[in-house]
N, C-alpha and C. Protein backbone atom coordinates (compact mmCIF):
# COMPACT_ATOMS: atom_id res chain seq x y z
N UNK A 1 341.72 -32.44 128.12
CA UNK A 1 340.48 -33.15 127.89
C UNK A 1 339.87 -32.67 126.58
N UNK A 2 339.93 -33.28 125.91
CA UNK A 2 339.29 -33.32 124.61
C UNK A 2 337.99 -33.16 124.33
N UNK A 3 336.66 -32.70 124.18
CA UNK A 3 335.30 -32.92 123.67
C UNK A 3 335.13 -32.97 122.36
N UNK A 4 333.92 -33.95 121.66
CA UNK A 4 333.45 -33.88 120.17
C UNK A 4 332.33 -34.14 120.62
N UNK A 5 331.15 -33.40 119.49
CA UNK A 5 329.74 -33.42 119.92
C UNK A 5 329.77 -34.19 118.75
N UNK A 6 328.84 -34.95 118.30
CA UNK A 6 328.77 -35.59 117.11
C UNK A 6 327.16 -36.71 116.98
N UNK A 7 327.23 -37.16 115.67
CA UNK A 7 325.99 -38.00 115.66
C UNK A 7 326.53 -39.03 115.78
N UNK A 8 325.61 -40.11 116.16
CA UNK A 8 326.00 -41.66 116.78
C UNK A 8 325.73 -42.20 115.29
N UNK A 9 326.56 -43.74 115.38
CA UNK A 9 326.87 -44.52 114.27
C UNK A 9 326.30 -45.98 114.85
N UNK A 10 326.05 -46.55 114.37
CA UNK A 10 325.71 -47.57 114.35
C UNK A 10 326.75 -48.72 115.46
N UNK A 11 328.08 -48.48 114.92
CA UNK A 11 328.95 -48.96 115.62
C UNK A 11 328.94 -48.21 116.62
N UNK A 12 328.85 -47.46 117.28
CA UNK A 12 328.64 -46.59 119.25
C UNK A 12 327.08 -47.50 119.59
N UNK A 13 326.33 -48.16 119.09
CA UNK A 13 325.85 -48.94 119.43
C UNK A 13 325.27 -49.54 120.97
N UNK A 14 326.81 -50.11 121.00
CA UNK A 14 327.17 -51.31 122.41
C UNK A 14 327.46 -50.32 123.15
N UNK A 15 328.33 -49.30 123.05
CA UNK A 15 328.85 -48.46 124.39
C UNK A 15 327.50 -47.35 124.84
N UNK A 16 326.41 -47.21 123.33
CA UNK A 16 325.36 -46.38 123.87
C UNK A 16 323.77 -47.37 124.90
N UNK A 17 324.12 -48.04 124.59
CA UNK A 17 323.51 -49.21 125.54
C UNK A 17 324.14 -49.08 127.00
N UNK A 18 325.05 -49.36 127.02
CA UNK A 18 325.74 -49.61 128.36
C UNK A 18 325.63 -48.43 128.97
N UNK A 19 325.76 -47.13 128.60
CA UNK A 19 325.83 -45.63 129.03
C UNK A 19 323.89 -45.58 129.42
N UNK A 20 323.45 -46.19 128.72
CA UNK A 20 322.08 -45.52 128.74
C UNK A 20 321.33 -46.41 129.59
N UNK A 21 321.41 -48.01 129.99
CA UNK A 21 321.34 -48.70 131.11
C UNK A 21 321.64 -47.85 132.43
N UNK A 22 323.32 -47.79 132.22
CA UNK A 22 323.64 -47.13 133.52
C UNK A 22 322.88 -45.90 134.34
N UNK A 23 322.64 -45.10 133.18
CA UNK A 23 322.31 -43.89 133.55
C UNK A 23 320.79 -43.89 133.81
N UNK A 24 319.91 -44.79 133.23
CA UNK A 24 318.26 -44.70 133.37
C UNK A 24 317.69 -45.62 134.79
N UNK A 25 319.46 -46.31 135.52
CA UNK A 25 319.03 -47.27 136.51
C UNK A 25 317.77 -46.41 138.00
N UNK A 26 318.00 -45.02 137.99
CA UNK A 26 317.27 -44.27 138.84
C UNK A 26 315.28 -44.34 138.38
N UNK A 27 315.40 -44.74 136.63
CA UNK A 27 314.35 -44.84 136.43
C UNK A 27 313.64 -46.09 136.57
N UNK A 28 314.57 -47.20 136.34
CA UNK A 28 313.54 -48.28 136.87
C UNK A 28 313.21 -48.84 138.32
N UNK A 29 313.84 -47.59 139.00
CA UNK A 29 314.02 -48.06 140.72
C UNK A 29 312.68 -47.21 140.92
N UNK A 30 312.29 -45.94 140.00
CA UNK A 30 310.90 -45.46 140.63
C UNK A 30 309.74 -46.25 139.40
N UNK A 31 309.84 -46.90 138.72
CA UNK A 31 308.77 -47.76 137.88
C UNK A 31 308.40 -47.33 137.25
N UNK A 32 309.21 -45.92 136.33
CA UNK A 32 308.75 -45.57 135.11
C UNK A 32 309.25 -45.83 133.81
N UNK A 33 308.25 -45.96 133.00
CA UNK A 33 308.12 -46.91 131.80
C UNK A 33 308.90 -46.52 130.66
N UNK A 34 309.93 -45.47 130.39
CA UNK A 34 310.63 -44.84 129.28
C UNK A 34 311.07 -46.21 128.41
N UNK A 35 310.88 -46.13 127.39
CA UNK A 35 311.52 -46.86 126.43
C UNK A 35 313.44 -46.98 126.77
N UNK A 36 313.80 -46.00 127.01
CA UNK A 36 315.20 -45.91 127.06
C UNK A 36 315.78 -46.60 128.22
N UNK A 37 314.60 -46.97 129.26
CA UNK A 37 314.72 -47.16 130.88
C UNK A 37 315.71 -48.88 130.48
N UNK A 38 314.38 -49.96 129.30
CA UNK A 38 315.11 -50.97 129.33
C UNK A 38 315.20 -51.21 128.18
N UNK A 39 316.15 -50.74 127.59
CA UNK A 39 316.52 -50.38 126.16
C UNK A 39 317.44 -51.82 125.38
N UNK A 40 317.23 -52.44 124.59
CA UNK A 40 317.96 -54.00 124.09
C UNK A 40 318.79 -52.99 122.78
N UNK A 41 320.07 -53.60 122.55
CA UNK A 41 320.45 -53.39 121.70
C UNK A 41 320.00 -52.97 119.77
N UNK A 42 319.13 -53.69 119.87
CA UNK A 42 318.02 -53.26 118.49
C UNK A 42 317.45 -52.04 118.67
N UNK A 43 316.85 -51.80 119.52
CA UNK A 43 315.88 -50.74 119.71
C UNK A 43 317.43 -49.47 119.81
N UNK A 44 318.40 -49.92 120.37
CA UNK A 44 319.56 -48.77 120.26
C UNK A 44 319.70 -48.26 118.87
N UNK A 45 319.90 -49.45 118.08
CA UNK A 45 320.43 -49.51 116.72
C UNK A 45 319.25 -48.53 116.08
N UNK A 46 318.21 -49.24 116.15
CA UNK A 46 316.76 -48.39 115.42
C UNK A 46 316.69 -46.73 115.41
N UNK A 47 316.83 -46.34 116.85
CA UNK A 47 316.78 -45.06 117.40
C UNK A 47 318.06 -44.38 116.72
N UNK A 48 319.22 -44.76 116.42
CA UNK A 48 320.74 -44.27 115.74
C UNK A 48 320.48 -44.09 114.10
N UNK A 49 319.29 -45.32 113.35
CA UNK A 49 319.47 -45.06 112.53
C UNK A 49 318.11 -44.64 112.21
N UNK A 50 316.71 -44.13 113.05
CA UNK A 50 315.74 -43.59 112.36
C UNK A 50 315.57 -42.17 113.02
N UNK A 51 316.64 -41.64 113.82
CA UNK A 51 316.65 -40.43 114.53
C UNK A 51 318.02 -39.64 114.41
N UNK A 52 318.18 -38.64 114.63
CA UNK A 52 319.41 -37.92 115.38
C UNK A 52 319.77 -37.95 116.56
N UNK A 53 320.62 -39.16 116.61
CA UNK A 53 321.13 -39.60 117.62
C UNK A 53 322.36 -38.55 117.98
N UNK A 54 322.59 -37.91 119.04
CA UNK A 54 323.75 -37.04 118.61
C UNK A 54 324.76 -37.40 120.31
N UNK A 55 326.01 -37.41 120.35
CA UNK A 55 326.69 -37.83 121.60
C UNK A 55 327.72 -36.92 121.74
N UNK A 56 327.98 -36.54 123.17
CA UNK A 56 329.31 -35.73 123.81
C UNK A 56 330.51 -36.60 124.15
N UNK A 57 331.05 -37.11 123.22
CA UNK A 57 332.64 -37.52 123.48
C UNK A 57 333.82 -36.97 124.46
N UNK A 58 334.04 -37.34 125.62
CA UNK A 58 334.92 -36.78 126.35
C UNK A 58 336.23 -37.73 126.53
N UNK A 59 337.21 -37.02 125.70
CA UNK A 59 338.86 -37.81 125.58
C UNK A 59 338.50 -39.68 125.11
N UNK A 60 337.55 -39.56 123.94
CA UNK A 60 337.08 -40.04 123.28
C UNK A 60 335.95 -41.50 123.37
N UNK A 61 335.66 -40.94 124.80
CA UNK A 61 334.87 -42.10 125.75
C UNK A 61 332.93 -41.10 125.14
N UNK A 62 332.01 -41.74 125.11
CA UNK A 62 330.82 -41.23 125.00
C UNK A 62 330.44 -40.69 126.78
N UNK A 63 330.21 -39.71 126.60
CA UNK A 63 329.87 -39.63 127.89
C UNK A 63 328.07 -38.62 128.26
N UNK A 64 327.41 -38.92 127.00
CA UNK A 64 326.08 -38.01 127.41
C UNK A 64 325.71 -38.63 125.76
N UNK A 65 324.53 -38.84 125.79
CA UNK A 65 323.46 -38.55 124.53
C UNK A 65 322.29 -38.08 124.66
N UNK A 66 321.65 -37.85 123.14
CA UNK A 66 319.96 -37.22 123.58
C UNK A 66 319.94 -37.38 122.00
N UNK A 67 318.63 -37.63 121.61
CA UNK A 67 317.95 -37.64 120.48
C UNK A 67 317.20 -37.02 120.06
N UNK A 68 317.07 -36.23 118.49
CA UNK A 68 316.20 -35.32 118.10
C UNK A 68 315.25 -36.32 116.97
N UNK A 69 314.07 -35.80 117.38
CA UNK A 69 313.34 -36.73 116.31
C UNK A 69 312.53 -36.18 116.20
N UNK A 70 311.01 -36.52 115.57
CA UNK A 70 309.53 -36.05 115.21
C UNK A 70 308.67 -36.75 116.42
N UNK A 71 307.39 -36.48 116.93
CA UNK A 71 306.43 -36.17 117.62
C UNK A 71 305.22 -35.94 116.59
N UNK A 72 304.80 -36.19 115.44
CA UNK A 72 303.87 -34.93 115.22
C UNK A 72 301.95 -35.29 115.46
N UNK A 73 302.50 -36.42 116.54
CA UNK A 73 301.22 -37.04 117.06
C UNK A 73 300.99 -35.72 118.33
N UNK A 74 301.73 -35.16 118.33
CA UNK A 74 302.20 -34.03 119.62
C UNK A 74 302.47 -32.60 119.40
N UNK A 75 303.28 -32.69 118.75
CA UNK A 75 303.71 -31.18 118.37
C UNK A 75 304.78 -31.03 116.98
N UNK A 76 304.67 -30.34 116.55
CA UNK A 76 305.43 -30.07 115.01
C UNK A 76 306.51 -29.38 115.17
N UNK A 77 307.17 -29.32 116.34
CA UNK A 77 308.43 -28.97 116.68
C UNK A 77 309.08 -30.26 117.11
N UNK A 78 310.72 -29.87 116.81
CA UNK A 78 311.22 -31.72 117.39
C UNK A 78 311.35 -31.83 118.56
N UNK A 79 311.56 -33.00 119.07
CA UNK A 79 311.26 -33.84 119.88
C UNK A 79 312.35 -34.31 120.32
N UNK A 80 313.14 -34.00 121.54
CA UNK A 80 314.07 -34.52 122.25
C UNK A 80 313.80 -35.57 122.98
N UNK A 81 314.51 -36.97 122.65
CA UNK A 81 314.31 -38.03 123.97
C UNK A 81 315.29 -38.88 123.95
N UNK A 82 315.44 -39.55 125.02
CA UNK A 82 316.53 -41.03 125.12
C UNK A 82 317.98 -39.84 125.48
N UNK A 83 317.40 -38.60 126.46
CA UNK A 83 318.66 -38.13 127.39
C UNK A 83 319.02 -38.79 128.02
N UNK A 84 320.60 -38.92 128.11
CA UNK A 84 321.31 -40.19 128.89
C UNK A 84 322.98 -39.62 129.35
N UNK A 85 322.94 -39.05 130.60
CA UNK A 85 324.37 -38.67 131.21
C UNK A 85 325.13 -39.99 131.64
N UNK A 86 326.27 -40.08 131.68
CA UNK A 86 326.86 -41.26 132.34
C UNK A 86 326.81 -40.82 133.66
N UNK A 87 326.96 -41.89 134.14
CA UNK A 87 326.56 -41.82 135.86
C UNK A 87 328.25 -41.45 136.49
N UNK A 88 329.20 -41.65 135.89
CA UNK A 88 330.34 -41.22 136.51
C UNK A 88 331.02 -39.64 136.47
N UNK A 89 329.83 -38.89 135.33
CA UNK A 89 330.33 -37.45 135.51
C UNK A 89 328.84 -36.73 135.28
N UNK A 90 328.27 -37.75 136.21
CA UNK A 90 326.64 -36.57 136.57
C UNK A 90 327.06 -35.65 137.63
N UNK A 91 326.53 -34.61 137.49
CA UNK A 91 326.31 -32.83 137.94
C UNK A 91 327.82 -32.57 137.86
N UNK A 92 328.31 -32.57 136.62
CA UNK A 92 329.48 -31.90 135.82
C UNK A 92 328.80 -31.22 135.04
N UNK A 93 327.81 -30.19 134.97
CA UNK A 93 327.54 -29.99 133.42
C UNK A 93 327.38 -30.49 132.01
N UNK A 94 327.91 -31.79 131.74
CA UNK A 94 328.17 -32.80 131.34
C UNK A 94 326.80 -32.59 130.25
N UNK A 95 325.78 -33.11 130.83
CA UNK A 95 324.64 -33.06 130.35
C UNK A 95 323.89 -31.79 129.40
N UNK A 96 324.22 -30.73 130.36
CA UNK A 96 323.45 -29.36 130.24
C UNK A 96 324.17 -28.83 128.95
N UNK A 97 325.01 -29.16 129.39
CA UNK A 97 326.67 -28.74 127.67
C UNK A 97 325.82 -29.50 126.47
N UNK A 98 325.53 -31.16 126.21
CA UNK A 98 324.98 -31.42 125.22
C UNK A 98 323.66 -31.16 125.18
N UNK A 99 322.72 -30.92 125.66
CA UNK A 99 321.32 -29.89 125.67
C UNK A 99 321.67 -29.00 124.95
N UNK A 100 321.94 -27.91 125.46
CA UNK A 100 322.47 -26.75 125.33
C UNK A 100 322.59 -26.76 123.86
N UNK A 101 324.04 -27.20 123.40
CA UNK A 101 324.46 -27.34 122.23
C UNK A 101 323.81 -28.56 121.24
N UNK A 102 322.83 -29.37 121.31
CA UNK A 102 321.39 -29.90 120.21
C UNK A 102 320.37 -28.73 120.20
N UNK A 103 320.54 -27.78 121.26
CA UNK A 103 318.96 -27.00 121.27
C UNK A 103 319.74 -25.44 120.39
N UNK A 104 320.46 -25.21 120.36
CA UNK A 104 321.06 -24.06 119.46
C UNK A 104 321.32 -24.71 118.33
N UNK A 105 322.80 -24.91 118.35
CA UNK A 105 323.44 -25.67 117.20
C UNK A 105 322.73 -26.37 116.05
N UNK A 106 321.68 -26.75 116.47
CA UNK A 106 321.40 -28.00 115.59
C UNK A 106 319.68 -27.66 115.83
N UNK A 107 319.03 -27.90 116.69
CA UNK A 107 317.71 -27.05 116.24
C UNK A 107 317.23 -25.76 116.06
N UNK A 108 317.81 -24.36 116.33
CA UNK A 108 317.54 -23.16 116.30
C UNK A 108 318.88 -22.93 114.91
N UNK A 109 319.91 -23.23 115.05
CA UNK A 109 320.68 -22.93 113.95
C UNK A 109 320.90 -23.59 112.58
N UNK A 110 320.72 -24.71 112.57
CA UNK A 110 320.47 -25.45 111.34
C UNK A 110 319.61 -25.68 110.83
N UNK A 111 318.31 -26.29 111.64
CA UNK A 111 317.32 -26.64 111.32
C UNK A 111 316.02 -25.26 111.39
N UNK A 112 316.74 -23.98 112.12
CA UNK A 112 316.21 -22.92 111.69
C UNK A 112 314.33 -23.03 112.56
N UNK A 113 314.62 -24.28 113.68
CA UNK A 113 313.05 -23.90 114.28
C UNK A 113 313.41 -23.22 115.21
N UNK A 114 312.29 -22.57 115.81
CA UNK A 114 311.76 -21.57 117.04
C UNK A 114 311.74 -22.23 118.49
N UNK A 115 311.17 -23.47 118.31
CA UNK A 115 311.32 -23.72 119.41
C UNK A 115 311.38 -25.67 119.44
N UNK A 116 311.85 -25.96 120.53
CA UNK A 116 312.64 -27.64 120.83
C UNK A 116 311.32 -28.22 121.77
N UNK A 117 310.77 -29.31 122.14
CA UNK A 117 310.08 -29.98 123.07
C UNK A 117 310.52 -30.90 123.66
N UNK A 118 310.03 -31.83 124.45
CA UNK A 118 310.42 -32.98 125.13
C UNK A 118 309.49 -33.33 126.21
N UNK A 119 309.66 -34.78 126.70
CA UNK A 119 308.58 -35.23 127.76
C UNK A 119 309.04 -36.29 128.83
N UNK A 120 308.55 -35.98 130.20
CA UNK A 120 309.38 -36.67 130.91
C UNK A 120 307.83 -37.12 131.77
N UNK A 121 307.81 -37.87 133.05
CA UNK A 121 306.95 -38.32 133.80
C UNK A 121 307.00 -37.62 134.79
N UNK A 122 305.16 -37.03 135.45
CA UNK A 122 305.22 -36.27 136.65
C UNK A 122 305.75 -37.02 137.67
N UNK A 123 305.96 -38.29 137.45
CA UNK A 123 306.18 -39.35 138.73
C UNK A 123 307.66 -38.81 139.12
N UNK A 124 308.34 -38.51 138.27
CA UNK A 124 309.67 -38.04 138.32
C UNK A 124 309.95 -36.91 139.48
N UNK A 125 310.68 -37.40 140.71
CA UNK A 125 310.90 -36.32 141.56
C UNK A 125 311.35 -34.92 140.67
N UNK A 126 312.38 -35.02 139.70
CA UNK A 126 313.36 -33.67 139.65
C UNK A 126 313.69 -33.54 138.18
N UNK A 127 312.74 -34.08 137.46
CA UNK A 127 313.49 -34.15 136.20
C UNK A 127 312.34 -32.74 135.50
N UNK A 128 311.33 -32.48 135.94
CA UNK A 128 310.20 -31.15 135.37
C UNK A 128 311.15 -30.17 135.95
N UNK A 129 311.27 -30.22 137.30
CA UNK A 129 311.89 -28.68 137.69
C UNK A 129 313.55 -28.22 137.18
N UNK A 130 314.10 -29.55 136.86
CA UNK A 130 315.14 -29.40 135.72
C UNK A 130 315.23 -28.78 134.35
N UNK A 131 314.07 -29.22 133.85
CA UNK A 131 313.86 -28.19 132.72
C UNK A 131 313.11 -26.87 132.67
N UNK A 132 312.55 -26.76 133.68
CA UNK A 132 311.73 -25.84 133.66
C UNK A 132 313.36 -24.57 134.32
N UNK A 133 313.80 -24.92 134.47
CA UNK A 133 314.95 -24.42 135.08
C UNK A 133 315.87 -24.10 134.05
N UNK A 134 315.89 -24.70 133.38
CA UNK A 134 316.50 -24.32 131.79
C UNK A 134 315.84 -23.60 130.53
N UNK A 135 314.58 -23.26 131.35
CA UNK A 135 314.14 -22.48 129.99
C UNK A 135 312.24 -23.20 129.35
N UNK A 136 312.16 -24.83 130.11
CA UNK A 136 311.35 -24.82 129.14
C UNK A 136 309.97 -25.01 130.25
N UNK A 137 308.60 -24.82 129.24
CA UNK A 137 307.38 -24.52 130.04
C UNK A 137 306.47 -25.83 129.09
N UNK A 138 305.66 -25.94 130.50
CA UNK A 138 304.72 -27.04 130.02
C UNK A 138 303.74 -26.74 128.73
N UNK A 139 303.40 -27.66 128.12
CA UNK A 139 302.36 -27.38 127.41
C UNK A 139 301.18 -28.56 127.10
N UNK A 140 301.51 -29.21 127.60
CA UNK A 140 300.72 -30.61 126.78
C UNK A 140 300.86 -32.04 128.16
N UNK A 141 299.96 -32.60 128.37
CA UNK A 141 299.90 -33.65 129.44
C UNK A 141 298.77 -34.68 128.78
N UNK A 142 299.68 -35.69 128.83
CA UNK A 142 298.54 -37.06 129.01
C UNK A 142 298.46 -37.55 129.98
N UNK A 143 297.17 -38.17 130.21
CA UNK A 143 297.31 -38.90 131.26
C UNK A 143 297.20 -40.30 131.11
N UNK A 144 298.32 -41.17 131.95
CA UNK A 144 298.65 -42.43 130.95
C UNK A 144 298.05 -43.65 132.81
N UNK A 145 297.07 -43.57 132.98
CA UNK A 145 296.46 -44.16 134.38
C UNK A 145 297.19 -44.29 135.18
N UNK A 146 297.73 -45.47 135.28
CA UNK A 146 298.27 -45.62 136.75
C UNK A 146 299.90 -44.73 136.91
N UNK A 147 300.57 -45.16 135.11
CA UNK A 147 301.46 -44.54 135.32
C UNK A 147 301.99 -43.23 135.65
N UNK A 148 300.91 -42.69 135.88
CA UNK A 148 300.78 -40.89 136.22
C UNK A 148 300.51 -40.33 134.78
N UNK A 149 301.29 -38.93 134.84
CA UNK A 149 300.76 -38.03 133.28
C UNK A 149 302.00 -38.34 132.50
N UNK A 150 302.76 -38.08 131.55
CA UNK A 150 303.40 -37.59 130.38
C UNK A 150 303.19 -35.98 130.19
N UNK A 151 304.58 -35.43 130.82
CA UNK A 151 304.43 -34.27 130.92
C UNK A 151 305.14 -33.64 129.48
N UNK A 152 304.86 -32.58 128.41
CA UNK A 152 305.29 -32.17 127.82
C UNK A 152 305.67 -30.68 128.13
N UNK A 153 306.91 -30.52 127.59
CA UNK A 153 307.68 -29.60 127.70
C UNK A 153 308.10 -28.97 126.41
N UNK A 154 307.81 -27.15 126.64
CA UNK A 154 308.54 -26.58 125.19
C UNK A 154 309.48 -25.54 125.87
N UNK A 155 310.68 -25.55 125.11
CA UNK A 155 311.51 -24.49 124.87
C UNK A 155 311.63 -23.32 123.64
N UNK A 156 311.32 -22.23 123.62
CA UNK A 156 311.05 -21.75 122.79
C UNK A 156 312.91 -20.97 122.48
N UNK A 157 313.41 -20.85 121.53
CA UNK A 157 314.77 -20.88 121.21
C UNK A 157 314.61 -19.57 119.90
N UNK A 158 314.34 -19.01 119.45
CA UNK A 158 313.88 -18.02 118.80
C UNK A 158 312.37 -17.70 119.22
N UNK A 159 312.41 -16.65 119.80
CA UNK A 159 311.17 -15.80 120.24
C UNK A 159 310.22 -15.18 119.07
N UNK A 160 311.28 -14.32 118.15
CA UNK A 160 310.57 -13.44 116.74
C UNK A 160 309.87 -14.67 115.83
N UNK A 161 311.36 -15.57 115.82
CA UNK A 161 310.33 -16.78 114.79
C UNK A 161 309.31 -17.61 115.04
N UNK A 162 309.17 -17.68 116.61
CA UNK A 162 308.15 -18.63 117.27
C UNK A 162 306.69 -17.67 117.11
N UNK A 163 306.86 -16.61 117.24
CA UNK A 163 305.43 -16.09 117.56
C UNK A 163 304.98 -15.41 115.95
N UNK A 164 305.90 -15.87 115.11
CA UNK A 164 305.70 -15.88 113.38
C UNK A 164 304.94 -17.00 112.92
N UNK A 165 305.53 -18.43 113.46
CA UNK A 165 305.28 -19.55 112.83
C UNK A 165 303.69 -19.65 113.74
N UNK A 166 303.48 -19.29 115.27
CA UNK A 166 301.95 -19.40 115.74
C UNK A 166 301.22 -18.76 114.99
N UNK A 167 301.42 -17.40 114.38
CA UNK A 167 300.80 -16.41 113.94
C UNK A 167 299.94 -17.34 112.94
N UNK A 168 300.90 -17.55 112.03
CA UNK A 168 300.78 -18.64 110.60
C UNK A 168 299.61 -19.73 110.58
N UNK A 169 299.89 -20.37 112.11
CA UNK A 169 299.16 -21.43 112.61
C UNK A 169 298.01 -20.92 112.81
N UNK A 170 298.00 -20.14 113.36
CA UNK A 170 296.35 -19.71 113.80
C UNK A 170 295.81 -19.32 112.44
N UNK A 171 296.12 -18.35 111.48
CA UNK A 171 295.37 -18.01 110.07
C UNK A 171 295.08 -19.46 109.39
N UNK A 172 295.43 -19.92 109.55
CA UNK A 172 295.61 -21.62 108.66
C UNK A 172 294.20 -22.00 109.36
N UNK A 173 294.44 -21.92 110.49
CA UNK A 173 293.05 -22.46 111.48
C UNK A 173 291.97 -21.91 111.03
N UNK A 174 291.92 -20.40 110.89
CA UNK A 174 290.61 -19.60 111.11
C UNK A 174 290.26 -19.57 109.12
């Protein structure tokens, strides 16, 4: 079995549609509103080419994505969204493998930040205690009325540099 982690192209497109339908069908059965939940082919394309779209290739089938982007209506750390496991090798690790490796690899090691975010819905039976299970802690909630809150989530991925770059933040403030 082969793996490649890689960024999405324009052409993965159609197969990241179909993967990301499949996999968000749990979200439109509880009536939450994710962009990714009913995602049209444009809005695929948009997200591939105005984000870091990045995908886990398994024996050269896509089998997981997640996107790194900006937030800075939110937070000035990036912004993970549009996680999407295929439904035929959910709770394989599958998922946690491409997390894992966008939240080192590519935001703590390349891009050299402290810490990763992301946001999911309290309506969500299991998807908070999932991350919170991996490392990351709340910080930030809207409340969006009927649809419940918008829960935000940080992972902090360098400790020394995170409590450097607050330091920074707060003198800037005062």
């Amino acid at each position: 079995m082969s793996e490649l982690f890689r960024l999405a192209t324009v052409e993965d497109a159609e197969e990241l549609l179909n993967l990301t339908l499949r996999a968000y069908e749990p979200i439109r059965e509880l009536r939450i509103k994710f962009p990714a939940a009913t995602a049209t082919i444009e809005l695929v394309k948009e997200n591939i080419q105005n984000s870091r779209c990045y995908v886990l290739e398994s024996d050269k089938k896509i089998v997981a994505t997640i996107t790194a982007r900006t937030y800075k209506e939110i937070t000035n750390w990036p912004f993970l969204w549009w996680f999407a496991v295929d439904p035929l090798v959910k709770k394989k690790g599958v998922g946690s493998k491409l997390l894992t490796w966008v939240e080192e690899t590519i935001i703590r090691d390349q891009l050299g930040e402290p810490a990763v975010t992301l946001a999911t819905s309290d309506r969500h039976p299991w998807l908070i205690p999932m991350y919170e299970r991996k490392g990351y802690e709340r910080f930030f909630e809207v409340d969006q009325g009927e649809e419940g809150k918008g829960v935000f989530l940080r992972k902090i991925l360098h400790p020394e540099r995170y409590e450097l770059e607050k330091h920074k933040e707060l003198q800037k403030a005062n």
